[in-house]
C-alpha atoms as a PDB file:
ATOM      1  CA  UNK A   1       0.000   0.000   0.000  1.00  0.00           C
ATOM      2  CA  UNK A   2       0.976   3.879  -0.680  1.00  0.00           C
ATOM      3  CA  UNK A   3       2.134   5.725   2.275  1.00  0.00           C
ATOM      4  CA  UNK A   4      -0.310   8.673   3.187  1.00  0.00           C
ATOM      5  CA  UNK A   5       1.302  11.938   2.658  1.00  0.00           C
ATOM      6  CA  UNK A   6       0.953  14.489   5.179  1.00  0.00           C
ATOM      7  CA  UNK A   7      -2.431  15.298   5.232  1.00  0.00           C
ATOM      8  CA  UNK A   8      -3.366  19.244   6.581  1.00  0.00           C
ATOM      9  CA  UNK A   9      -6.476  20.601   7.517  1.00  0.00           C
ATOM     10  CA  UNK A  10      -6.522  24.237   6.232  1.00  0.00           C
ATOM     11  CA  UNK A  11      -9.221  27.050   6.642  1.00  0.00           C
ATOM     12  CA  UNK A  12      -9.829  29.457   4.752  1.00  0.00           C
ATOM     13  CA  UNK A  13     -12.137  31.301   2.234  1.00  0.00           C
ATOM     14  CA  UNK A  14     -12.217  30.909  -1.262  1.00  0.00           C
ATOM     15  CA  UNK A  15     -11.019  33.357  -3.744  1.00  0.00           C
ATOM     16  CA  UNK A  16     -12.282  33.017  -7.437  1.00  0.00           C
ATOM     17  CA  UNK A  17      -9.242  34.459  -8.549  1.00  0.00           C
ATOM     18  CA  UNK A  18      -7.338  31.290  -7.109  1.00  0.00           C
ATOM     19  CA  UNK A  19      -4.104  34.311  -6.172  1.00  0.00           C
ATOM     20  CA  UNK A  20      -5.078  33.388  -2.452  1.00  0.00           C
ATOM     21  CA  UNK A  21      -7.138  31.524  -0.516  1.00  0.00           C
ATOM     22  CA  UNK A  22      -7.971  27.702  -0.124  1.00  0.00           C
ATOM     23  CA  UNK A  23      -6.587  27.322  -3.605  1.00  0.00           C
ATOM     24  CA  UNK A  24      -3.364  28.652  -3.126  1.00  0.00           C
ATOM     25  CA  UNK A  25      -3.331  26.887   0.290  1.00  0.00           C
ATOM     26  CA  UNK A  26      -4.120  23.339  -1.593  1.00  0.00           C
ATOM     27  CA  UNK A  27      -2.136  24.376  -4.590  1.00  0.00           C
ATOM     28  CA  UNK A  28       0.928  25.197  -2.062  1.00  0.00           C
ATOM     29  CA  UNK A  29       0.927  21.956  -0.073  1.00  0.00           C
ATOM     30  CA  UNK A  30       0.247  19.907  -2.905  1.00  0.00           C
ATOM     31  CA  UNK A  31       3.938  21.238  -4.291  1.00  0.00           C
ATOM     32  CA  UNK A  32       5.585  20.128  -1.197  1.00  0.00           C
ATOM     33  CA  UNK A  33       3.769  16.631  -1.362  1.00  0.00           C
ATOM     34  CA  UNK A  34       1.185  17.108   0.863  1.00  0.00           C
ATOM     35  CA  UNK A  35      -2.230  16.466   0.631  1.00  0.00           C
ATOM     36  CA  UNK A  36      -4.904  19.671   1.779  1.00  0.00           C
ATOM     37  CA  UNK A  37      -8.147  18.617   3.285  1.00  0.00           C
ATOM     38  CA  UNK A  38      -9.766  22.161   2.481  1.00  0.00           C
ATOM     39  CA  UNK A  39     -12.479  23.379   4.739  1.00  0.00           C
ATOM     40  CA  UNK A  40     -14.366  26.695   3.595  1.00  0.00           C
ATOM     41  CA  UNK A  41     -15.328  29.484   5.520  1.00  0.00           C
ATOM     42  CA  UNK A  42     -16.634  32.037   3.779  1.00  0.00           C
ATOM     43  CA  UNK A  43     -17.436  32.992  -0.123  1.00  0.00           C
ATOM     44  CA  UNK A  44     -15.579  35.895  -2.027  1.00  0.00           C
ATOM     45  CA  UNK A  45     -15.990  37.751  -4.582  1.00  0.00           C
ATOM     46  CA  UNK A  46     -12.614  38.775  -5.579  1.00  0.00           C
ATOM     47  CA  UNK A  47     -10.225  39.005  -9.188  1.00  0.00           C
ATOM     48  CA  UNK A  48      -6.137  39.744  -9.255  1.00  0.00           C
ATOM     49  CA  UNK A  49      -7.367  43.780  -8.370  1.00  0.00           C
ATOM     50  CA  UNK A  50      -9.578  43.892  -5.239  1.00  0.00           C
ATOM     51  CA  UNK A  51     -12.168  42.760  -2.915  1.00  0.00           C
ATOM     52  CA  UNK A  52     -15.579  43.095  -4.052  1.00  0.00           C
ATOM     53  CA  UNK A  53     -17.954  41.198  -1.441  1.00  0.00           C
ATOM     54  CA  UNK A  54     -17.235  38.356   1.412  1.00  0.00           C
ATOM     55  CA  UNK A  55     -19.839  35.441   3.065  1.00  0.00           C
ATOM     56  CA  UNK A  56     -19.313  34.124   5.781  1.00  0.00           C
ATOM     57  CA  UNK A  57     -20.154  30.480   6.034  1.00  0.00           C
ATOM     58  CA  UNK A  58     -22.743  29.569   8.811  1.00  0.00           C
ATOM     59  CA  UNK A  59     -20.493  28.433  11.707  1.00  0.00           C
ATOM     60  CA  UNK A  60     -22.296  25.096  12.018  1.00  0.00           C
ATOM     61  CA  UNK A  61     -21.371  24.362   8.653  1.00  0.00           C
ATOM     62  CA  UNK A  62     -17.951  24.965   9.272  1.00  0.00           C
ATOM     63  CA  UNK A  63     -18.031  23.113  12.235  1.00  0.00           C
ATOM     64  CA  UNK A  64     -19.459  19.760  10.860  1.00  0.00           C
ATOM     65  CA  UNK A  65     -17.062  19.983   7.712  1.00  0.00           C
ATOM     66  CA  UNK A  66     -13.948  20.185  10.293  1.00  0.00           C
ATOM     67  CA  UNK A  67     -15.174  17.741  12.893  1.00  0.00           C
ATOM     68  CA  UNK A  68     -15.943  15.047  10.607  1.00  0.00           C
ATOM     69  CA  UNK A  69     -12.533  14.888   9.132  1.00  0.00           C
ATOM     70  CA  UNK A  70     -11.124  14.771  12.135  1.00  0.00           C
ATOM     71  CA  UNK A  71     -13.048  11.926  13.416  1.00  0.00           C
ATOM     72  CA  UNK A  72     -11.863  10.143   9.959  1.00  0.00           C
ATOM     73  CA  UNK A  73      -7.989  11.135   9.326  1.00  0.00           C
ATOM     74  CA  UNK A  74      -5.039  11.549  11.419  1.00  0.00           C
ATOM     75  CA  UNK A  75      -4.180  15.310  10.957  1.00  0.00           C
ATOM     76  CA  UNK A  76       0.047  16.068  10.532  1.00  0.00           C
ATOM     77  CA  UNK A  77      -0.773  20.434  10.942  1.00  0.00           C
ATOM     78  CA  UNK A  78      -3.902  22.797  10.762  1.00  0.00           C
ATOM     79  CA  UNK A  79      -3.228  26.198   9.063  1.00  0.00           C
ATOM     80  CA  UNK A  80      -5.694  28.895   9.732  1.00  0.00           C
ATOM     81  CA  UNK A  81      -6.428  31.678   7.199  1.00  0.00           C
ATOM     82  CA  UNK A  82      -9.457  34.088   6.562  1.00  0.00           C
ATOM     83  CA  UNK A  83     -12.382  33.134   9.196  1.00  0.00           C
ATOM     84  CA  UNK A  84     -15.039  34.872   7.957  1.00  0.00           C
ATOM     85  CA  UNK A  85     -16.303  36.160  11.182  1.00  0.00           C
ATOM     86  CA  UNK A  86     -16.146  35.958  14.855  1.00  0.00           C
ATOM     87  CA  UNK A  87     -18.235  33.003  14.873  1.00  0.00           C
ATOM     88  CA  UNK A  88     -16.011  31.354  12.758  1.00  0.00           C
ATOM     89  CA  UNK A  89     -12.911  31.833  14.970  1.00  0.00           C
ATOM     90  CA  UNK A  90     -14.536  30.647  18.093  1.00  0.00           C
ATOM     91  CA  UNK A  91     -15.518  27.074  16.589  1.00  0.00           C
ATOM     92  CA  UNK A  92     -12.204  26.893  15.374  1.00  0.00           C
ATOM     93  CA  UNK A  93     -10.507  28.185  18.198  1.00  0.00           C
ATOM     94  CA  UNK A  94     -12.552  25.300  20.401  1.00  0.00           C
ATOM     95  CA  UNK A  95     -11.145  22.242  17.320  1.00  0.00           C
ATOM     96  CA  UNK A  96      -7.952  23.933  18.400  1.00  0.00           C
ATOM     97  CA  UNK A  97      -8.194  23.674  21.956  1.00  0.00           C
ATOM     98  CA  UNK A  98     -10.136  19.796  21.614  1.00  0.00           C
ATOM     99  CA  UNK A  99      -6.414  18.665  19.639  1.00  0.00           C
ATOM    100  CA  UNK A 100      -3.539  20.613  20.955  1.00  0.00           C
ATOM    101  CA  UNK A 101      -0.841  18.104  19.818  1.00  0.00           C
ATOM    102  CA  UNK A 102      -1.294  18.953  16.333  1.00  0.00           C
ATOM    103  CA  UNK A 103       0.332  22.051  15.230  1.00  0.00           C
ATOM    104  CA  UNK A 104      -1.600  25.452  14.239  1.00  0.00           C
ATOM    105  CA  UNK A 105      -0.043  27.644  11.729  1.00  0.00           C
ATOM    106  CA  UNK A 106      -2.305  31.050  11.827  1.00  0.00           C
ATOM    107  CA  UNK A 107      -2.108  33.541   8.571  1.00  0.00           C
ATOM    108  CA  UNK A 108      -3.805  36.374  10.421  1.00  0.00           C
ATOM    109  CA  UNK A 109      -6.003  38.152   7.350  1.00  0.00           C
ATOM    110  CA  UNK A 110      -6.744  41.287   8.009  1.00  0.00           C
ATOM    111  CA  UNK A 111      -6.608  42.639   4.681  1.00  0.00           C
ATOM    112  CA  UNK A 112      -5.884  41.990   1.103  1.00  0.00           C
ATOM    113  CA  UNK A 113      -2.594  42.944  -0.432  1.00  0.00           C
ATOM    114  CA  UNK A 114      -5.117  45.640  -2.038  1.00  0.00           C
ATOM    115  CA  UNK A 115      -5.767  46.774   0.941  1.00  0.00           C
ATOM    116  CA  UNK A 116      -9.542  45.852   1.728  1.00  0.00           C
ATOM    117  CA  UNK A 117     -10.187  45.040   4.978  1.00  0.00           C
ATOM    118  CA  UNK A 118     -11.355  41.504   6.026  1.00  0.00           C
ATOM    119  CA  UNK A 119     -11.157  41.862   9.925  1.00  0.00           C
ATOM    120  CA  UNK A 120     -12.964  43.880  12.162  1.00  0.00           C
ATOM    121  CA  UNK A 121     -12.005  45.358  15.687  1.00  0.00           C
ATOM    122  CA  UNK A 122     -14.021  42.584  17.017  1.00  0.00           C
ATOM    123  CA  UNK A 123     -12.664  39.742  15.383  1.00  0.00           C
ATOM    124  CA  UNK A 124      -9.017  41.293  15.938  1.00  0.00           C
ATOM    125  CA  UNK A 125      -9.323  40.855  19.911  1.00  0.00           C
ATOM    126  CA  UNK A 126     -11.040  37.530  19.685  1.00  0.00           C
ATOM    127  CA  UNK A 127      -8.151  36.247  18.002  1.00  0.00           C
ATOM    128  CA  UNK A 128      -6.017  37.741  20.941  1.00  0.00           C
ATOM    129  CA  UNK A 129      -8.223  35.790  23.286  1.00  0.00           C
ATOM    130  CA  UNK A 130      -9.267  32.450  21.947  1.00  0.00           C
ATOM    131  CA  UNK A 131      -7.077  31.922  18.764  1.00  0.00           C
ATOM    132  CA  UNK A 132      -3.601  32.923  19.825  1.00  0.00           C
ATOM    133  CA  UNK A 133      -3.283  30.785  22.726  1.00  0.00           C
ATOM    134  CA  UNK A 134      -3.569  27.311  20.878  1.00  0.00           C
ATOM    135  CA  UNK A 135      -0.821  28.683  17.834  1.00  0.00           C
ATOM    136  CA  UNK A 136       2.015  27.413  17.426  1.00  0.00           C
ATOM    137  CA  UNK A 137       3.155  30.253  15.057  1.00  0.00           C
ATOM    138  CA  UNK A 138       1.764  32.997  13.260  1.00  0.00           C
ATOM    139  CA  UNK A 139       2.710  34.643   9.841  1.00  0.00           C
ATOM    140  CA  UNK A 140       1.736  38.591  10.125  1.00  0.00           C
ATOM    141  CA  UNK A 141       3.072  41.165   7.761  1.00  0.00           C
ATOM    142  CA  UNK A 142       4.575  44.033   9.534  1.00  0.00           C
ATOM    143  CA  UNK A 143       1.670  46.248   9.385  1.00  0.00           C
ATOM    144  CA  UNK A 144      -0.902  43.554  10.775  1.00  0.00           C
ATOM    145  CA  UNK A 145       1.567  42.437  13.460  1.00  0.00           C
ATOM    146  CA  UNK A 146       1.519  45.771  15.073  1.00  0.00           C
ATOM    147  CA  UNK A 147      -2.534  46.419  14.403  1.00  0.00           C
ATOM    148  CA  UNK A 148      -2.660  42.789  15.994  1.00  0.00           C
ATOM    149  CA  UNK A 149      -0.432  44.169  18.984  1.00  0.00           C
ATOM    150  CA  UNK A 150      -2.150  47.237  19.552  1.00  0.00           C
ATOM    151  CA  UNK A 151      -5.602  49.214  19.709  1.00  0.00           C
ATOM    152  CA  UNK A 152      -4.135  52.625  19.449  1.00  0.00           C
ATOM    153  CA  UNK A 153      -3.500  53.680  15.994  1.00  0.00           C
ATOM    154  CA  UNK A 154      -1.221  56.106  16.614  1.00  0.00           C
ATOM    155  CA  UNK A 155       1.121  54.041  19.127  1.00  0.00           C
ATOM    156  CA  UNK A 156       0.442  51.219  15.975  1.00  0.00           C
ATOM    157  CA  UNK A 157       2.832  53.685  13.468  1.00  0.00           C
ATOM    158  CA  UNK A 158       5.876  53.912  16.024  1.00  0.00           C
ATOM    159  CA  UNK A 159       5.508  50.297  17.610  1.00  0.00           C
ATOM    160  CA  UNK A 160       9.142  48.387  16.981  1.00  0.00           C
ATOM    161  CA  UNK A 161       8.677  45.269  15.680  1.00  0.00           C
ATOM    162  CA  UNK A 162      10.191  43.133  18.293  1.00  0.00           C
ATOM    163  CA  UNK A 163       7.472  44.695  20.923  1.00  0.00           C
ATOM    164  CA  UNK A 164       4.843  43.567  18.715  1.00  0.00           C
ATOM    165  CA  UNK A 165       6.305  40.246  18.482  1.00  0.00           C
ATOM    166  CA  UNK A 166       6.728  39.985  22.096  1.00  0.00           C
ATOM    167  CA  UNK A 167       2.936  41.303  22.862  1.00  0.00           C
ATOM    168  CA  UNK A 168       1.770  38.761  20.308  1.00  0.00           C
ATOM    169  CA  UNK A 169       3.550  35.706  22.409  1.00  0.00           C
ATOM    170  CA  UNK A 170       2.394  37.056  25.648  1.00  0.00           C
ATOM    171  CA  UNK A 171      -1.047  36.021  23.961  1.00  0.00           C
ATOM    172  CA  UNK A 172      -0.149  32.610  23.933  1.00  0.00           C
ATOM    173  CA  UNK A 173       1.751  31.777  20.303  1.00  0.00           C
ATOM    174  CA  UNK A 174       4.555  29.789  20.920  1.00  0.00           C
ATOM    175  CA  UNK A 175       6.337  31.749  17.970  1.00  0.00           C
ATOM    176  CA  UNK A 176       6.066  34.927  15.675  1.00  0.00           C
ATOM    177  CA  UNK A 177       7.389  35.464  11.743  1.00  0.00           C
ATOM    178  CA  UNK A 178       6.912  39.206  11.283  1.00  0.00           C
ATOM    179  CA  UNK A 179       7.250  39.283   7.060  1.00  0.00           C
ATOM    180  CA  UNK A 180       9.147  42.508   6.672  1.00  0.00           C
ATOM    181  CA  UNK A 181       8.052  43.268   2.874  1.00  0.00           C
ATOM    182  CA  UNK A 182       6.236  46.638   4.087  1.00  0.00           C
ATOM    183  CA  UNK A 183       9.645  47.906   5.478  1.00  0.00           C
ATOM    184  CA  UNK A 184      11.789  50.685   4.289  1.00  0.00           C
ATOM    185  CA  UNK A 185      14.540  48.455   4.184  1.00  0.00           C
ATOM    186  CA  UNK A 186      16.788  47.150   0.442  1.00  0.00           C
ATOM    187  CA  UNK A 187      16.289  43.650   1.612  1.00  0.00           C
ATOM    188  CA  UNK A 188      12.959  42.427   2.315  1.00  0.00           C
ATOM    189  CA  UNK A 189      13.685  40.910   6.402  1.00  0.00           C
ATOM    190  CA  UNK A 190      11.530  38.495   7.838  1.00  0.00           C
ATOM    191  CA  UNK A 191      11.962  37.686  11.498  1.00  0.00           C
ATOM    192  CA  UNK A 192      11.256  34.490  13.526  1.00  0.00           C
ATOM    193  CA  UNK A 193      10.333  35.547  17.241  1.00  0.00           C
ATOM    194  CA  UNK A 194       9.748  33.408  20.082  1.00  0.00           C
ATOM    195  CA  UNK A 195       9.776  33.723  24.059  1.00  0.00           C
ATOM    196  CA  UNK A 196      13.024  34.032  24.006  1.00  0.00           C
ATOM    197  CA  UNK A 197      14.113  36.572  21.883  1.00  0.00           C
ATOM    198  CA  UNK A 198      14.764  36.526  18.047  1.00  0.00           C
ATOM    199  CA  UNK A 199      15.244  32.794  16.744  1.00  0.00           C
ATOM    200  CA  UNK A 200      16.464  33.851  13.526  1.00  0.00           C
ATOM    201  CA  UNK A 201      15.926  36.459  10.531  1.00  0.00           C
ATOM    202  CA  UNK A 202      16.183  36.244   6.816  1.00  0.00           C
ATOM    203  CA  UNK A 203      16.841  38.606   3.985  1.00  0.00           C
ATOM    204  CA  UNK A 204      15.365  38.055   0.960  1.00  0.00           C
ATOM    205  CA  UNK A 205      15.988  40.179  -2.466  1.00  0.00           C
ATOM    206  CA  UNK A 206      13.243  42.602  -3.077  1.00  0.00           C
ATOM    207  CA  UNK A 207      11.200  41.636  -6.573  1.00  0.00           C
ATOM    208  CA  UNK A 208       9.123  44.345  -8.516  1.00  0.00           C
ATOM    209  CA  UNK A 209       5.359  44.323  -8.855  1.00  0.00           C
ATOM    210  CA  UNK A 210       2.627  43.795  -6.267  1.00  0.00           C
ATOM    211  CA  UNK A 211       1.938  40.536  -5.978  1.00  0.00           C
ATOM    212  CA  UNK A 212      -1.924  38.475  -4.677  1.00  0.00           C
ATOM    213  CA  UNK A 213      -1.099  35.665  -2.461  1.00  0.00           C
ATOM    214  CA  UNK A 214       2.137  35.755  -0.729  1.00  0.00           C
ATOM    215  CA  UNK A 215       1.395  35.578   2.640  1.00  0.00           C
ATOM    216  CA  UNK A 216      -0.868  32.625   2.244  1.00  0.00           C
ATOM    217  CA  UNK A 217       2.025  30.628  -0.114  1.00  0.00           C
ATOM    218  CA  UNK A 218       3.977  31.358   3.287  1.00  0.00           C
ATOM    219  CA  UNK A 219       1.926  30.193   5.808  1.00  0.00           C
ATOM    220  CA  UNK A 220       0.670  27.105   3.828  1.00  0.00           C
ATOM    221  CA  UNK A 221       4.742  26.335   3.194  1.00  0.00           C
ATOM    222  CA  UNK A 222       5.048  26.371   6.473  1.00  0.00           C
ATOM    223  CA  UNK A 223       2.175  24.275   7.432  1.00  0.00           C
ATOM    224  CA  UNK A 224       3.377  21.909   4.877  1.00  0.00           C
ATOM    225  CA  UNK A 225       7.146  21.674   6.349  1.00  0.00           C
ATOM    226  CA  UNK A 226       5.854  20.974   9.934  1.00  0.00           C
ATOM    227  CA  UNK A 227       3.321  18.443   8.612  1.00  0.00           C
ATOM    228  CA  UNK A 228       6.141  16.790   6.683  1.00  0.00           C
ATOM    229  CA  UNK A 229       8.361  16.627  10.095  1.00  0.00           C
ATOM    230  CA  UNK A 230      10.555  19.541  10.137  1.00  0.00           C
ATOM    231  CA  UNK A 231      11.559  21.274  12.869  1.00  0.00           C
ATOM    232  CA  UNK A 232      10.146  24.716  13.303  1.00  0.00           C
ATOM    233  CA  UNK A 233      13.597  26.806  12.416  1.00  0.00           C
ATOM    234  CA  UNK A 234      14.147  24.712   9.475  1.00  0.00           C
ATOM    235  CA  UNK A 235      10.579  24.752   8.197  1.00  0.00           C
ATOM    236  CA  UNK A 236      10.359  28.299   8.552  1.00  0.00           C
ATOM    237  CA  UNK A 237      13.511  28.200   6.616  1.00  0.00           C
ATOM    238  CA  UNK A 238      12.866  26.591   3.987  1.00  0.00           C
ATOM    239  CA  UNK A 239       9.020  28.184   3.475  1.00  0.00           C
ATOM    240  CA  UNK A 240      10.211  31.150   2.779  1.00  0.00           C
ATOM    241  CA  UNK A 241      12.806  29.835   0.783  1.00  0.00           C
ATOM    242  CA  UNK A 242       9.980  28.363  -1.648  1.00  0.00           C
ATOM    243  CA  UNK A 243       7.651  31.411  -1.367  1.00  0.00           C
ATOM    244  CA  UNK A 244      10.828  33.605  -2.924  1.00  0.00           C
ATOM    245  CA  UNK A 245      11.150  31.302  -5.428  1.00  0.00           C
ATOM    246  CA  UNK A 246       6.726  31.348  -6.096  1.00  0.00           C
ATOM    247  CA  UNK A 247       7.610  34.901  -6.071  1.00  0.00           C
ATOM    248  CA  UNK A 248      10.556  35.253  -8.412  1.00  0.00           C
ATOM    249  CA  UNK A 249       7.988  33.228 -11.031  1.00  0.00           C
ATOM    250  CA  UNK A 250       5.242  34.721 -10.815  1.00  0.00           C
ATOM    251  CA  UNK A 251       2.520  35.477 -13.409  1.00  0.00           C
ATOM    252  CA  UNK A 252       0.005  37.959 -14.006  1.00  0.00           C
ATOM    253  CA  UNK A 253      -3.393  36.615 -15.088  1.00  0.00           C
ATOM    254  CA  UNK A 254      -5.757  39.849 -15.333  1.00  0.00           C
ATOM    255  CA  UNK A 255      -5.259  43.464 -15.016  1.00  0.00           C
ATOM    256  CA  UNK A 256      -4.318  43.228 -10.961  1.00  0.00           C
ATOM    257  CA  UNK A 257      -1.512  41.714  -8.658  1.00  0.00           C
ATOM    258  CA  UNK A 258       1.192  38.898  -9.873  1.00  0.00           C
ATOM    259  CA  UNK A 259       0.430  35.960  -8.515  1.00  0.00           C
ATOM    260  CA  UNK A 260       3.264  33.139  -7.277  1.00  0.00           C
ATOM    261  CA  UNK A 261       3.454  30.169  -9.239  1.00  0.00           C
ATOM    262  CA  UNK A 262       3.428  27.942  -6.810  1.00  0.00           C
ATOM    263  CA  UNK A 263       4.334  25.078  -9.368  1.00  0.00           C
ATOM    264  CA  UNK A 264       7.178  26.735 -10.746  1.00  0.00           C
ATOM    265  CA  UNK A 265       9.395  23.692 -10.549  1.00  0.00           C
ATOM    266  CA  UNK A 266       7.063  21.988 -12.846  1.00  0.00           C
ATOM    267  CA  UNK A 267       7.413  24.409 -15.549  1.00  0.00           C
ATOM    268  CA  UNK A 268      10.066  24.743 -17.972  1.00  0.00           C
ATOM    269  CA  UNK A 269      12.998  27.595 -17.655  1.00  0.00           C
ATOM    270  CA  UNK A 270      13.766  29.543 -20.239  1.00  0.00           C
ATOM    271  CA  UNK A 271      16.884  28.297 -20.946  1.00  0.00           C
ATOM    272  CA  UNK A 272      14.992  24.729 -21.147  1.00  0.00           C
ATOM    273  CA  UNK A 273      12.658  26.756 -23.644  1.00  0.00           C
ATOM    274  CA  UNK A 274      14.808  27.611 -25.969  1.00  0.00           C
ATOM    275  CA  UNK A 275      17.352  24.902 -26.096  1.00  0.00           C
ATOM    276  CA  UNK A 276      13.887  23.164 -26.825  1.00  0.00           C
ATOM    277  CA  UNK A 277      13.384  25.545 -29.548  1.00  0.00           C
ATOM    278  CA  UNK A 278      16.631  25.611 -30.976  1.00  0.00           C
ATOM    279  CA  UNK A 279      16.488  21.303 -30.706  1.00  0.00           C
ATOM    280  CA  UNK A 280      13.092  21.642 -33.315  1.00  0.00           C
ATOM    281  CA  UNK A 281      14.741  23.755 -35.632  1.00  0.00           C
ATOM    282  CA  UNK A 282      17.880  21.655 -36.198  1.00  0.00           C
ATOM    283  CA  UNK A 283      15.007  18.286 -36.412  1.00  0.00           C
END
């Protein structure tokens, strides 16, 4: 018999555009060899240039679609992205809490890379409270780390980044990775925080355009690594080693953002390409 391959249990919402959401979370682990078991929590409606609309599924209906595959599968990592609403986040704050020994990789959404807002002041502080303490790491971009970290706006703008990381962990995540794309820095920097200080930080070149579904291709990544066994330096690692390279490929479908290809390795380069071409003309 086939071995299973790691087997993840992402939420998330779904986005037409497939740039982000469950697609790019199944499209993401399915390039590292795992296999997504997709629950849905709310409707989009969404292209490669904005936001237009969002629905919520009914939390029941998220419950029941989680709960009954974990009755039926062992489950190697859970990766959290859009909820939907505050409903949402409690049932699967309480799935969290009911299997603590599998790991919980949280892509805090609280807005597009467009900018429209997904998460409310509400929803914000129940992730504080229910969500954060059964994490194992979360994936924030350096704006949403410090609007997760504080309430004041103004103390938001000026807030280092290691204070945000180290409010975020007194909520109960076992570790941070601030993405550092949003900095005024030449490299892009993203840093791995944990209780005890900085565990490590990596700089990445900065690529041009605006891209739809980075931070998910992240998260997912790392969901994937941990499900596959790694430990949680080297999966973080190696995540954003593969998002780069999404990143460095990407493609741009419609009139909005890039989007990574998350099966770049699949494709030919374009040296392959055109030693191809050059092989037909010579046949």
């Amino acid at each position: 018999m086939i071995a299973t391959p790691p087997l993840v249990l992402v939420f998330n919402g779904n986005d037409p555009s497939g740039g982000a959401g469950i697609s790019a979370d199944i499209l993401t682990l399915a390039s590292l060899g795992c296999h997504a078991l997709p629950v849905i929590t709310a409707l989009t409606v969404q292209d490669s240039a904005g936001l237009q609309d969002i629905q919520a599924v009914e939390p029941d209906w998220l419950h029941d679609q989680a709960r009954h595959i974990l009755e039926d599968m062992q489950i190697d990592a859970i990766k959290v992205g859009l909820m939907g609403s505050v409903e949402n986040l409690a049932v699967i704050a309480e799935i969290a809490a009911d299997y603590p020994d599998i790991p919980l990789v949280l892509d805090p959404v609280l807005s597009s890379g467009t900018g429209d807002e997904f998460s409310t002041e509400e929803l914000i502080s129940a992730m504080r409270e229910l969500l954060l303490p059964h994490t194992l790491i979360m994936t924030p971009n350096s704006i949403d780390a410090r609007r997760l970290a504080s309430d004041d706006p103004d103390e938001q703008e000026e807030l280092p980044l290691d204070a945000a990381a180290s409010r975020l962990l007194d909520c109960g995540t076992e570790y941070v990775l601030i993405t550092g794309t949003h900095e005024n820095t030449p490299k892009v920097v993203n840093t791995l925080f944990s209780r005890n200080g900085r565990v490590r930080a990596d700089n990445w070149d900065r690529l041009p355009g605006s891209f739809h579904g980075s931070g998910v291709t992240l998260a997912a990544a790392i969901a994937g690594a941990l499900a596959s066994g790694a430990e949680i330096g080297a999966g973080v690692r190696d995540a954003q080693e593969y998002t780069w390279q999404t990143l460095s490929c990407a493609f741009r479908p419609g009139m909005g953002q890039f989007m990574p290809d998350r099966m770049f390795w699949a494709r030919p380069s374009e040296e392959e390409e055109a030693a191809a071409a050059a092989s037909a003309i010579k046949g």
